[in-house]
C-alpha atoms as a PDB file:
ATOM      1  CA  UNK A   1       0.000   0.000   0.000  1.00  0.00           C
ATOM      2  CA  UNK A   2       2.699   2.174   0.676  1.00  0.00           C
ATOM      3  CA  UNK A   3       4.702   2.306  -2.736  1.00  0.00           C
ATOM      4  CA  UNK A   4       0.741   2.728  -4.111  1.00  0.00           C
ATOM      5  CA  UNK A   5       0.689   5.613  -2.203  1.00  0.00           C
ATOM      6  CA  UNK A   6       4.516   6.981  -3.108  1.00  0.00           C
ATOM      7  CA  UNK A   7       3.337   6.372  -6.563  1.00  0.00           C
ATOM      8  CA  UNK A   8       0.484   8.409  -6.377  1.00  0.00           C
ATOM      9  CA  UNK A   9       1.813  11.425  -4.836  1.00  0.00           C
ATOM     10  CA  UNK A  10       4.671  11.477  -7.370  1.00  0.00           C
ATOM     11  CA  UNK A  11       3.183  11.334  -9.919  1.00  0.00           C
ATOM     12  CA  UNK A  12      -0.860  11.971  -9.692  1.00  0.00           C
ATOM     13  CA  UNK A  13      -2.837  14.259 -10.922  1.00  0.00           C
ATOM     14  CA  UNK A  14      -4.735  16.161  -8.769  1.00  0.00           C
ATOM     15  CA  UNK A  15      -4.080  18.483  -5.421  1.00  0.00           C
ATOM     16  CA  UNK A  16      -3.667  17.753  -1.378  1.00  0.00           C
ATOM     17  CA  UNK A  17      -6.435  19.094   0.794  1.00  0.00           C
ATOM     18  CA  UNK A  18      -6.310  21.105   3.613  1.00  0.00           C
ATOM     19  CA  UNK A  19      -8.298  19.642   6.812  1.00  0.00           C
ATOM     20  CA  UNK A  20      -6.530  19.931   9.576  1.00  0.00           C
ATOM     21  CA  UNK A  21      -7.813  22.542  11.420  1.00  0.00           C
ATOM     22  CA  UNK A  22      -7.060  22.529  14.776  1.00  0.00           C
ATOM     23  CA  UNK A  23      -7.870  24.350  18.014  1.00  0.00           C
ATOM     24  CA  UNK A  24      -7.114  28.057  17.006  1.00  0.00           C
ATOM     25  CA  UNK A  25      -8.241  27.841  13.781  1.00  0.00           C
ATOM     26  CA  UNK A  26     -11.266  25.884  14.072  1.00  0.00           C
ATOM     27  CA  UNK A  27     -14.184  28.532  15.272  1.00  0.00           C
ATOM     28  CA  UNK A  28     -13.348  30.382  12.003  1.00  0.00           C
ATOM     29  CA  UNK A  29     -13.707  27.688  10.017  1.00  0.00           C
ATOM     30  CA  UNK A  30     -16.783  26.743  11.758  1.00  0.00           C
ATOM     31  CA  UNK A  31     -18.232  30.255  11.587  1.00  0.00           C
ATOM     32  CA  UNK A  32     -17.312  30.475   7.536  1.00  0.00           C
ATOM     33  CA  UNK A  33     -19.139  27.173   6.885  1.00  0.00           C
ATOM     34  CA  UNK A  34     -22.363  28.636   8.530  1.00  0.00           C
ATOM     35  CA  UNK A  35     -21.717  27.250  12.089  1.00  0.00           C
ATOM     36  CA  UNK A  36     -21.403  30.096  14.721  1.00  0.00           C
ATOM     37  CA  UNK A  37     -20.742  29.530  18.170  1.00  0.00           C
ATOM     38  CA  UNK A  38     -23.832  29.068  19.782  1.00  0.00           C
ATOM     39  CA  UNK A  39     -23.943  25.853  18.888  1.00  0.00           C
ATOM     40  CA  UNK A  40     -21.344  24.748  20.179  1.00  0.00           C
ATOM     41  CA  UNK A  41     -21.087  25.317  24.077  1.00  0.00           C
ATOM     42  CA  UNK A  42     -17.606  23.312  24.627  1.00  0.00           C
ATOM     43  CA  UNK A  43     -14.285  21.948  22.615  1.00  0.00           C
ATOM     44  CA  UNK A  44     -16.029  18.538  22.678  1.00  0.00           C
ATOM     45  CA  UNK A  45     -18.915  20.161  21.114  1.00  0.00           C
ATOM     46  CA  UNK A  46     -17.387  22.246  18.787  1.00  0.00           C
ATOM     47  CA  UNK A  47     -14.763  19.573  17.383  1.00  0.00           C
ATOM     48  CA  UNK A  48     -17.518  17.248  16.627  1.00  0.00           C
ATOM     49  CA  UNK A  49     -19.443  20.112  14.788  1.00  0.00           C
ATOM     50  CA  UNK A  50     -15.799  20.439  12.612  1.00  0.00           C
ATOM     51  CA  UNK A  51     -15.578  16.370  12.440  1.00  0.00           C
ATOM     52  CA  UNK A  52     -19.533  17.081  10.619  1.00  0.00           C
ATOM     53  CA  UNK A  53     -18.418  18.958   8.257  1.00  0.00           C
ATOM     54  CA  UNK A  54     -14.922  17.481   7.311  1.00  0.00           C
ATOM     55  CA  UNK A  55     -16.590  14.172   7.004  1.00  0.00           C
ATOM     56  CA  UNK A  56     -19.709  15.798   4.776  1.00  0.00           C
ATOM     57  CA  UNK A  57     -16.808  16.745   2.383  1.00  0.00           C
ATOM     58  CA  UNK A  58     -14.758  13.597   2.214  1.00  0.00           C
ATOM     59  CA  UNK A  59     -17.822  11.388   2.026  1.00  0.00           C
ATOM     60  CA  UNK A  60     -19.361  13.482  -1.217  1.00  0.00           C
ATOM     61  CA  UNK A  61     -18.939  12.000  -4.222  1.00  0.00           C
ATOM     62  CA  UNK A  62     -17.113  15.303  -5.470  1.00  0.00           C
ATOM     63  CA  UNK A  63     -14.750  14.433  -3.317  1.00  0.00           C
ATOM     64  CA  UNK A  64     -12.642  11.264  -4.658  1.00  0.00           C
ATOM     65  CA  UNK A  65      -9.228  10.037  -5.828  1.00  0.00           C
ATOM     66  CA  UNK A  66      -9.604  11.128  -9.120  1.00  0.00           C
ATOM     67  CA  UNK A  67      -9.113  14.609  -8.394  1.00  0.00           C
ATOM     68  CA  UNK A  68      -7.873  14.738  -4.945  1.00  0.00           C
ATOM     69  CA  UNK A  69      -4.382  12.897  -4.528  1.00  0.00           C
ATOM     70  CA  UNK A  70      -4.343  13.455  -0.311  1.00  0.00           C
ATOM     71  CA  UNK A  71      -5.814  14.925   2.659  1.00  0.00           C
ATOM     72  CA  UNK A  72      -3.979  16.533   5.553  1.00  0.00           C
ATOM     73  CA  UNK A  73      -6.213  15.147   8.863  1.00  0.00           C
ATOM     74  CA  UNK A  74      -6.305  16.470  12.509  1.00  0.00           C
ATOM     75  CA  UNK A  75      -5.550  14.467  15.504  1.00  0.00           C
ATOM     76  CA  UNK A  76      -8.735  14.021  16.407  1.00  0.00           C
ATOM     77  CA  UNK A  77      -9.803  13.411  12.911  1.00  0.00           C
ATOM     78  CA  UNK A  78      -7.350  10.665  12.800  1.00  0.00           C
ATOM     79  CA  UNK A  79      -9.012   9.631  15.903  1.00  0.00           C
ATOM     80  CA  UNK A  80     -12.422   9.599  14.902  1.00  0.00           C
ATOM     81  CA  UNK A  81     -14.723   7.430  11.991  1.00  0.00           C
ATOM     82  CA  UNK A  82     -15.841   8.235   9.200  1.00  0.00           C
ATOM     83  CA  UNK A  83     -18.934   6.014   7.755  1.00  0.00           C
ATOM     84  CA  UNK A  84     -18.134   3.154  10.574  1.00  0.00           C
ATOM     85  CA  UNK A  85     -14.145   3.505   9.253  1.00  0.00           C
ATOM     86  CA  UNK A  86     -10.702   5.117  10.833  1.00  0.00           C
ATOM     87  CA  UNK A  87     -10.910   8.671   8.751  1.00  0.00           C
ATOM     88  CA  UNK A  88      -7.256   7.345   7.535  1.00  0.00           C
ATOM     89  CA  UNK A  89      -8.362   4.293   6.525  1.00  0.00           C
ATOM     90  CA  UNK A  90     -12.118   5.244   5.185  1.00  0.00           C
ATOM     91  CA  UNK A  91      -9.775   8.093   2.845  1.00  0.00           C
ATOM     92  CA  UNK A  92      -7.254   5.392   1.326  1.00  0.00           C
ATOM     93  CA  UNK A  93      -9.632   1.935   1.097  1.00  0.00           C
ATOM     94  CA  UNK A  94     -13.126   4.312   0.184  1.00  0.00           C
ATOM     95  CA  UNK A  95     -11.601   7.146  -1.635  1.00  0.00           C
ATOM     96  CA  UNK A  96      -8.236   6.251  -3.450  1.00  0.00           C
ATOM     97  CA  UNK A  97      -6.922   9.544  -1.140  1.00  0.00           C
ATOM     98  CA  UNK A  98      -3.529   9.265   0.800  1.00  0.00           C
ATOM     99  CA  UNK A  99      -3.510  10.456   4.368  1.00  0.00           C
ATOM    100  CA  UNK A 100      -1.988  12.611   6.304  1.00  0.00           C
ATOM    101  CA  UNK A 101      -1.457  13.997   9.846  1.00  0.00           C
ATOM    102  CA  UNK A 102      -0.966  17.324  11.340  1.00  0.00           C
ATOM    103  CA  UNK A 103       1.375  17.199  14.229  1.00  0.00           C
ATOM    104  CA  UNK A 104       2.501  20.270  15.125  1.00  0.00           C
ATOM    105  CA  UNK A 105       1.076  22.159  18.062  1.00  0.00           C
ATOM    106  CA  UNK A 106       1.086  25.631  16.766  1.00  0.00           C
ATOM    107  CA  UNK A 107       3.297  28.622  16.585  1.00  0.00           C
ATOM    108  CA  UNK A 108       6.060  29.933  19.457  1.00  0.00           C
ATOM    109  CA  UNK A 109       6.040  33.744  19.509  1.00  0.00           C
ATOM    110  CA  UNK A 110       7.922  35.555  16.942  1.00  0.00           C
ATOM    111  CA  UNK A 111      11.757  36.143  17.434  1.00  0.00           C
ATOM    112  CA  UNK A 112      13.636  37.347  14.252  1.00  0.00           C
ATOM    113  CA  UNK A 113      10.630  38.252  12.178  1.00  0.00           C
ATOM    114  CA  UNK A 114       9.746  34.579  12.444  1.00  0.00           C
ATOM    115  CA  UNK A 115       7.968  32.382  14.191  1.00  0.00           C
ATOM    116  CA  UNK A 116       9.633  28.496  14.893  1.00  0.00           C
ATOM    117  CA  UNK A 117       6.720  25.802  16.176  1.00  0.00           C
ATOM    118  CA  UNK A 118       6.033  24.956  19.819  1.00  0.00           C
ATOM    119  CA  UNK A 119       7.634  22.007  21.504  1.00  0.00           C
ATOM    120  CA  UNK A 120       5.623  18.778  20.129  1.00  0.00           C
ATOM    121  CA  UNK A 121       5.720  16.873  22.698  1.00  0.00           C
ATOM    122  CA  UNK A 122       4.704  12.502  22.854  1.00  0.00           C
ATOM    123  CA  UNK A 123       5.639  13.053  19.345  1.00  0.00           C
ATOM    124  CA  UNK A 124       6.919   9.161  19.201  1.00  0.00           C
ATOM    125  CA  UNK A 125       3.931   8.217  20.333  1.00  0.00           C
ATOM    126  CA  UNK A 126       1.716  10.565  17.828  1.00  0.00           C
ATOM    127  CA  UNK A 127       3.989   9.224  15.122  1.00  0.00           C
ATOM    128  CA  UNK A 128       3.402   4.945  16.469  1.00  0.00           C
ATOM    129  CA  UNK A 129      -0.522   6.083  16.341  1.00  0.00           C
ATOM    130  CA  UNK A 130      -0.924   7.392  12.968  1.00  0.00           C
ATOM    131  CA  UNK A 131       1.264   4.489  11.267  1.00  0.00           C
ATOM    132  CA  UNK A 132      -1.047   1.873  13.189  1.00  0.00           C
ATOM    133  CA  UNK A 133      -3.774   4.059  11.360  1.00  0.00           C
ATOM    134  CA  UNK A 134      -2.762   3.737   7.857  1.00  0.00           C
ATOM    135  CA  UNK A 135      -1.086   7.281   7.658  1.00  0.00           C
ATOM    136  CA  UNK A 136       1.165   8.091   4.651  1.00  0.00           C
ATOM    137  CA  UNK A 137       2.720  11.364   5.680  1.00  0.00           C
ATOM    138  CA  UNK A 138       2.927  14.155   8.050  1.00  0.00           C
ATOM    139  CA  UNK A 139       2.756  18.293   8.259  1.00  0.00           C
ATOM    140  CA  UNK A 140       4.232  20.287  10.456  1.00  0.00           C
ATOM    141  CA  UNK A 141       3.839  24.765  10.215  1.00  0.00           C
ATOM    142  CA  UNK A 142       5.681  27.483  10.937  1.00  0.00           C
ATOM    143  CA  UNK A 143       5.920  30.651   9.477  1.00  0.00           C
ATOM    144  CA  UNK A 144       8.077  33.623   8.372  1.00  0.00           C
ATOM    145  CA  UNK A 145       7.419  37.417   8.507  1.00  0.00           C
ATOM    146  CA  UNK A 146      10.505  39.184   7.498  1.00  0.00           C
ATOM    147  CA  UNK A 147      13.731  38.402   5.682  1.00  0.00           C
ATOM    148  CA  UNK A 148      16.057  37.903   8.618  1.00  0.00           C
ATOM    149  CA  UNK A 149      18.232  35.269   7.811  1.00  0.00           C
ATOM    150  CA  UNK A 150      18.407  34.389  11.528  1.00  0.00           C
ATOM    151  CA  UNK A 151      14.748  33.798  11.225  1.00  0.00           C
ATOM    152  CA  UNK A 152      14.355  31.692   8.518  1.00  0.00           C
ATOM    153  CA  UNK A 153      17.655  29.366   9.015  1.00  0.00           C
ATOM    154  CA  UNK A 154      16.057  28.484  12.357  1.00  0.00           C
ATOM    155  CA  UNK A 155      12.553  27.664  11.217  1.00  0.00           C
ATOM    156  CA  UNK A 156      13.948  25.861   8.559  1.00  0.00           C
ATOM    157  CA  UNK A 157      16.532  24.041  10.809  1.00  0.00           C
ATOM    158  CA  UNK A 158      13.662  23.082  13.048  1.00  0.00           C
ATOM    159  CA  UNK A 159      11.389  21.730  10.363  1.00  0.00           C
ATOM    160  CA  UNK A 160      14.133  19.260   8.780  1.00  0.00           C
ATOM    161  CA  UNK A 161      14.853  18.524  12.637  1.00  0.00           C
ATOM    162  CA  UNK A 162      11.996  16.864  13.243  1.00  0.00           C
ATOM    163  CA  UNK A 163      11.300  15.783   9.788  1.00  0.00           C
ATOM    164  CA  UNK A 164      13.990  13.472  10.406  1.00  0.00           C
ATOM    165  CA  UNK A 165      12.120  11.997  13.519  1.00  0.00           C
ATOM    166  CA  UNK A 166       8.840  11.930  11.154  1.00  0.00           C
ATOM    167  CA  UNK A 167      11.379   9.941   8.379  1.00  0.00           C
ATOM    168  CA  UNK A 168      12.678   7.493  10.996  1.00  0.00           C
ATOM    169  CA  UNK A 169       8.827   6.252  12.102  1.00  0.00           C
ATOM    170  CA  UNK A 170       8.325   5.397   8.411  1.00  0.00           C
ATOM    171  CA  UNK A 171       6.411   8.414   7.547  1.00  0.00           C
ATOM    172  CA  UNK A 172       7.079  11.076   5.119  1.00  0.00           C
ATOM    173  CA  UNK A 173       6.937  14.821   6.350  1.00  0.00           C
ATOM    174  CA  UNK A 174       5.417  17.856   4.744  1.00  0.00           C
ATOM    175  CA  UNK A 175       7.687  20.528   5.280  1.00  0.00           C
ATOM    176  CA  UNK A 176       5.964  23.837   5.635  1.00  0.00           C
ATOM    177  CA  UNK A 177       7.651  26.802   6.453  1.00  0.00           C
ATOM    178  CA  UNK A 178       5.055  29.238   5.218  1.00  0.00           C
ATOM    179  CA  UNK A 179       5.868  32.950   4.145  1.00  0.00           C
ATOM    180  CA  UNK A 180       3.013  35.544   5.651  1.00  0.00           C
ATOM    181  CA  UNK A 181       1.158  37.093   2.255  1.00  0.00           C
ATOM    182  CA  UNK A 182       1.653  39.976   3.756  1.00  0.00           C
ATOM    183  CA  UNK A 183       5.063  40.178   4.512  1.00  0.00           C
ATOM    184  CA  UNK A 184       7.063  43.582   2.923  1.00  0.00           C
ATOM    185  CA  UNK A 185       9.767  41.632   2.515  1.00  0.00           C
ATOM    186  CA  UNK A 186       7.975  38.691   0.595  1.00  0.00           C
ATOM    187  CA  UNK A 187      10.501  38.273  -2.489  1.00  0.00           C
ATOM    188  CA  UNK A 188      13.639  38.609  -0.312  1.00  0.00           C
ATOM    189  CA  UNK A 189      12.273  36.177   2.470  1.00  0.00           C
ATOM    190  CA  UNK A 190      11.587  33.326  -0.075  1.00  0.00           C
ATOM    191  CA  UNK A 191      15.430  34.016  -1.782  1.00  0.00           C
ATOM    192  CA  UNK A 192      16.334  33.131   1.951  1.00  0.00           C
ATOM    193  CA  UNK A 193      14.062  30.667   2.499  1.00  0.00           C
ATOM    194  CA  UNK A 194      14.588  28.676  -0.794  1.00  0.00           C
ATOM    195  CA  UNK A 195      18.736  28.346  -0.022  1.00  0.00           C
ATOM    196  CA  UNK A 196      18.070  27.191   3.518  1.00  0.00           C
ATOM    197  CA  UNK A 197      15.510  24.628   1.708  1.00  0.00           C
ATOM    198  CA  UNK A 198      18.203  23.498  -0.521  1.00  0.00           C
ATOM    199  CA  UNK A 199      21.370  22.991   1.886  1.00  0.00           C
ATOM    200  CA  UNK A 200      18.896  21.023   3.957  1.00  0.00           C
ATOM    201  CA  UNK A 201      18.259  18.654   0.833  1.00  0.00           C
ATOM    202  CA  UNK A 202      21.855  17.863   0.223  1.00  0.00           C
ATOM    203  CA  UNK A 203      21.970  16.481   3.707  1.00  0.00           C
ATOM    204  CA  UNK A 204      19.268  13.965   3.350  1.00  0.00           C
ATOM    205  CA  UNK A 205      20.095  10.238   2.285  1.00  0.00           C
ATOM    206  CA  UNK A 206      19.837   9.503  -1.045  1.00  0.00           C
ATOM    207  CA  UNK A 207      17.018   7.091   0.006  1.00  0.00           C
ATOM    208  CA  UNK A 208      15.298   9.611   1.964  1.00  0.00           C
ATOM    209  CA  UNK A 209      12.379  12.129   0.244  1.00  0.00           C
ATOM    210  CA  UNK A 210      10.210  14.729   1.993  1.00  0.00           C
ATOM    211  CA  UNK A 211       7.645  17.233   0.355  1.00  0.00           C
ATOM    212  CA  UNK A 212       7.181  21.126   0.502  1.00  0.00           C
ATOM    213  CA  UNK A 213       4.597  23.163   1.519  1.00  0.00           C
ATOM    214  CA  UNK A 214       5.077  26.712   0.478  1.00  0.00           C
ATOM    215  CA  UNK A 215       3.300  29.531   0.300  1.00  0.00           C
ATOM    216  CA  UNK A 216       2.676  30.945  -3.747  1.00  0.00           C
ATOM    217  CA  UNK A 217       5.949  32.815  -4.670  1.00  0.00           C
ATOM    218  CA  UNK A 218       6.205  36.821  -5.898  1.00  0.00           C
ATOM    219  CA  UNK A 219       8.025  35.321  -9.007  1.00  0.00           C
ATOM    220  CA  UNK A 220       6.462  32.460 -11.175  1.00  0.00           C
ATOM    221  CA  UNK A 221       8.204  29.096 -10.928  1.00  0.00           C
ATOM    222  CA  UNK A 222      10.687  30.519  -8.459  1.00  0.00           C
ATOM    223  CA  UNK A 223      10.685  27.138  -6.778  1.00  0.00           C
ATOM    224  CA  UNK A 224      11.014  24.822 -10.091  1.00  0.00           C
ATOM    225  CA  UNK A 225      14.781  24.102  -8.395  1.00  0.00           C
ATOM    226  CA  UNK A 226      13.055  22.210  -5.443  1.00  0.00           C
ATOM    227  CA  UNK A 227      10.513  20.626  -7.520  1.00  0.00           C
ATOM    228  CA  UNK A 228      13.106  18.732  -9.647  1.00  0.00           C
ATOM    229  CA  UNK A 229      14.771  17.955  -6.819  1.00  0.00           C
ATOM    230  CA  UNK A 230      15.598  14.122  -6.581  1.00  0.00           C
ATOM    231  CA  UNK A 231      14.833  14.290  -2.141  1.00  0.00           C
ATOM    232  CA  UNK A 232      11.466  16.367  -2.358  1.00  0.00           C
ATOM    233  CA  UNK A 233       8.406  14.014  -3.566  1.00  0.00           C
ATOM    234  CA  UNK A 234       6.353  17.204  -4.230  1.00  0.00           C
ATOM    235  CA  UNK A 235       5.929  20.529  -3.727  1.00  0.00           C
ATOM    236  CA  UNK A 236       2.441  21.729  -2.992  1.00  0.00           C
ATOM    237  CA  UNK A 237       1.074  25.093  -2.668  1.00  0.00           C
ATOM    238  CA  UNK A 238      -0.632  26.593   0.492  1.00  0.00           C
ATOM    239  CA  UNK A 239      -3.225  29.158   0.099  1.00  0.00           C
ATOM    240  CA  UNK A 240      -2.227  31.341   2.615  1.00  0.00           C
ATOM    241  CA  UNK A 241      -5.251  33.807   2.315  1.00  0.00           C
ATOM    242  CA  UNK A 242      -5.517  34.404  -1.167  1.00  0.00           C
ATOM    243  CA  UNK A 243      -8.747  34.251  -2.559  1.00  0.00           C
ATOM    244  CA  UNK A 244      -9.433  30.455  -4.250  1.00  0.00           C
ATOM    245  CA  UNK A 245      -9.387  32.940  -7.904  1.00  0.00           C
ATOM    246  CA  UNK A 246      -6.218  34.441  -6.949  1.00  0.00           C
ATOM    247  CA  UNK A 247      -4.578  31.396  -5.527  1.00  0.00           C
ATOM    248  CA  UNK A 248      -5.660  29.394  -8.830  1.00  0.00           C
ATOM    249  CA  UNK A 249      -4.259  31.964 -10.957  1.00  0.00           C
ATOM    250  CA  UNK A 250      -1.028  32.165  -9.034  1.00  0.00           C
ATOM    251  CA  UNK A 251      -1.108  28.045  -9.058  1.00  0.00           C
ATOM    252  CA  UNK A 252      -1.456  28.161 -12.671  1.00  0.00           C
ATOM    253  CA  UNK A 253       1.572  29.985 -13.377  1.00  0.00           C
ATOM    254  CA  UNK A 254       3.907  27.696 -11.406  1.00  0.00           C
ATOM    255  CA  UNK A 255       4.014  24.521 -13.204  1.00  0.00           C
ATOM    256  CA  UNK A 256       4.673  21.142 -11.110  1.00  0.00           C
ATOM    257  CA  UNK A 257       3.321  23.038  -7.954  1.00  0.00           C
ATOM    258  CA  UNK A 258       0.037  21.840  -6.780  1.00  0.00           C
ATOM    259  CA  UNK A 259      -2.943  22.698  -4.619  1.00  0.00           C
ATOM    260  CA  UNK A 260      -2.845  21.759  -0.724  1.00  0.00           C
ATOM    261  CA  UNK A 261      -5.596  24.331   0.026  1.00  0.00           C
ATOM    262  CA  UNK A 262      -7.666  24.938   3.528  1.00  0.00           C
ATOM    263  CA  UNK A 263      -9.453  27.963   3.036  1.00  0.00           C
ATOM    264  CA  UNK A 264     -10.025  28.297  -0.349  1.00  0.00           C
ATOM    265  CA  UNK A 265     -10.782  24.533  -0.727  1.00  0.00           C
ATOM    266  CA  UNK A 266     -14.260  25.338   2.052  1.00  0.00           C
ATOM    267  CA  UNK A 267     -14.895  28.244   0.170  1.00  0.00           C
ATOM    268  CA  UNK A 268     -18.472  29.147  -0.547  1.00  0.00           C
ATOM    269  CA  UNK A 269     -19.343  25.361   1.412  1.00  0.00           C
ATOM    270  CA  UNK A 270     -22.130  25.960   4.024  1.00  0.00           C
ATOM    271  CA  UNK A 271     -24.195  24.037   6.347  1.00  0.00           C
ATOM    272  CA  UNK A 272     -27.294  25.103   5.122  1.00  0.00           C
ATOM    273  CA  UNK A 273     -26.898  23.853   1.722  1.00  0.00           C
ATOM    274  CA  UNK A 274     -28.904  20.852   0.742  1.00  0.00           C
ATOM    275  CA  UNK A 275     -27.239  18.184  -0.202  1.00  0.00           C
ATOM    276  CA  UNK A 276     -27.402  18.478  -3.875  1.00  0.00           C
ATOM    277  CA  UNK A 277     -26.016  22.295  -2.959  1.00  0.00           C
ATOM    278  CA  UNK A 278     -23.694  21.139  -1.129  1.00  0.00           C
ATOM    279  CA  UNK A 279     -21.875  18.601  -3.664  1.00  0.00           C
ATOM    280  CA  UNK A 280     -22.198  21.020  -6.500  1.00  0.00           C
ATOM    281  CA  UNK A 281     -20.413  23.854  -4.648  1.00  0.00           C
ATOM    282  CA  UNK A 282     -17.498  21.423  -3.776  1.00  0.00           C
ATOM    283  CA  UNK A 283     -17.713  19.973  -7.164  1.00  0.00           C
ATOM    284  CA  UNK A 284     -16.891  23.265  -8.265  1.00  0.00           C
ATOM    285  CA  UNK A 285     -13.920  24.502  -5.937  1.00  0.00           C
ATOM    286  CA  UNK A 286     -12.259  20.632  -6.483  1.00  0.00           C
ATOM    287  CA  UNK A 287     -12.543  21.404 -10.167  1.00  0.00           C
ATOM    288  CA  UNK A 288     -11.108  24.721 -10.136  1.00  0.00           C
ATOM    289  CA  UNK A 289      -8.217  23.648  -7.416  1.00  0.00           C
ATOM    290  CA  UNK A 290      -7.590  20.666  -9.953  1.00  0.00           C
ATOM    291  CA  UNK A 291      -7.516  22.105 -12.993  1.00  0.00           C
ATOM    292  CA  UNK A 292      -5.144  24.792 -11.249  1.00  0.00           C
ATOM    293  CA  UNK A 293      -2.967  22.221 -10.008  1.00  0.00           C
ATOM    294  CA  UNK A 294      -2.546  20.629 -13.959  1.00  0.00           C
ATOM    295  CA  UNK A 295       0.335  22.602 -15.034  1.00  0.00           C
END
């Protein structure tokens, strides 16, 4: 199963999606999909709401392997079923789409106009679970705000750091050291961040691959350098805020680079919509993320 899967990341067609929401990030999420807090009235509560609508999405038939290659899971999605399966395993054995983990416990505060993640601690044990569970790969975020070469050497330092922990439990990491959108110093920080990326690569065993996660680039294929490269599987694109139009068009103009969107992926979904609503609207942001993801 798991050279099926290496296969299909390589060289699929298709994008990664985004659902791995987690504490901080979830009430937003919640209130965008039509889901405000009043009906929630605890975590419990309000991370079964999320598991709801996560599991409406996976289980429509827009949603499938033909189009979708993976699909980044929380911990407690990981945790939970989907249609009387493991989420991992109801995603690979239902849906033809690889699984993944989030395992990073957010963001430290910012030193160096960046911010490295929190300790991530029991990470062994995470890593045993999720391999028990039929889980391909992992992601892990932090992110960058300025072009201080301090800043970005050190989130980048961590990342590989621990994505040699992820390699050793069998699992295979998604670097993500993402760049704010909004950062003045966007162009410069990714000239920083893309050398650190590279003398990281030349370190890793030959047998030995990881993937990207970066945030859409100032110049158009900027990255095509780490996308050939023989260690990285494949680089995928986070959304980061844009619009899903803007993102798409910015997708489209970086060829190999695909989709691994949150935001723009949920995009116009809502828990009102009937059914029939419901899988049209995602039919339409999986088609527009895919075709994006094509060039």
């Amino acid at each position: 199963m798991h050279q099926d899967q290496v296969a299909k990341v390589r060289e699929g067609k298709g994008f990664i999606a985004a659902l791995d929401q987690s504490g901080g990030s979830t009430p937003k999420a919640l209130s965008l999909y039509g889901v405000e807090g009043d009906a929630y009235s605890n975590d419990d509560e309000m991370f079964t709401r999320m598991h709801e609508m996560r599991s409406r999405i996976v289980t429509s038939p827009s949603f499938s392997g033909d189009r979708v290659l993976g699909a980044i899971l929380f911990e407690g999605t990981m945790d939970r079923e989907i249609d009387g399966h493991g989420s991992a395993e109801y995603l690979w054995s239902e849906k033809g789409v690889v699984p993944f983990l989030k395992v990073d416990k957010g963001l430290a505060d910012e030193a160096d106009g960046a911010q490295v993640m929190k300790p991530i601690p029991d990470l062994d044990d995470l890593l045993r679970r999720a391999v028990a569970k039929g889980v391909f790969g992992t992601k892990m975020r932090s992110v960058i705000k300025l072009a201080d070469k301090a800043g970005v050497d050190a989130v980048v330092q961590q990342q590989f750091e621990i994505g040699r922990q992820i390699l050793a439990a069998g699992l295979v990491p998604i670097i993500e050291p993402e760049i704010d959108i909004h950062s003045p110093q966007k162009a410069e920080a990714e000239a920083l961040l893309k050398a650190a990326i590279t003398a990281e690569l030349e370190s890793l065993p030959a047998d030995q691959v990881v993937m990207l996660k970066l945030t859409l680039p100032e110049e158009d294929g900027f990255y095509a350098d780490l996308v050939a490269h023989p260690s990285v599987l494949r680089v995928v694109a986070l959304s980061g805020g844009y619009s899903r139009e803007d993102a798409n068009d910015r997708l489209a103009r970086n060829p190999g680079v695909i989709a691994s969107f949150s935001r723009a992926l949920t995009e116009g979904l809502s828990a009102q919509q009937s059914d029939e609503e419901f899988d049209a609207a995602l039919d339409a942001s999986v088609k527009s993320i895919f075709e994006a993801s094509l060039t």
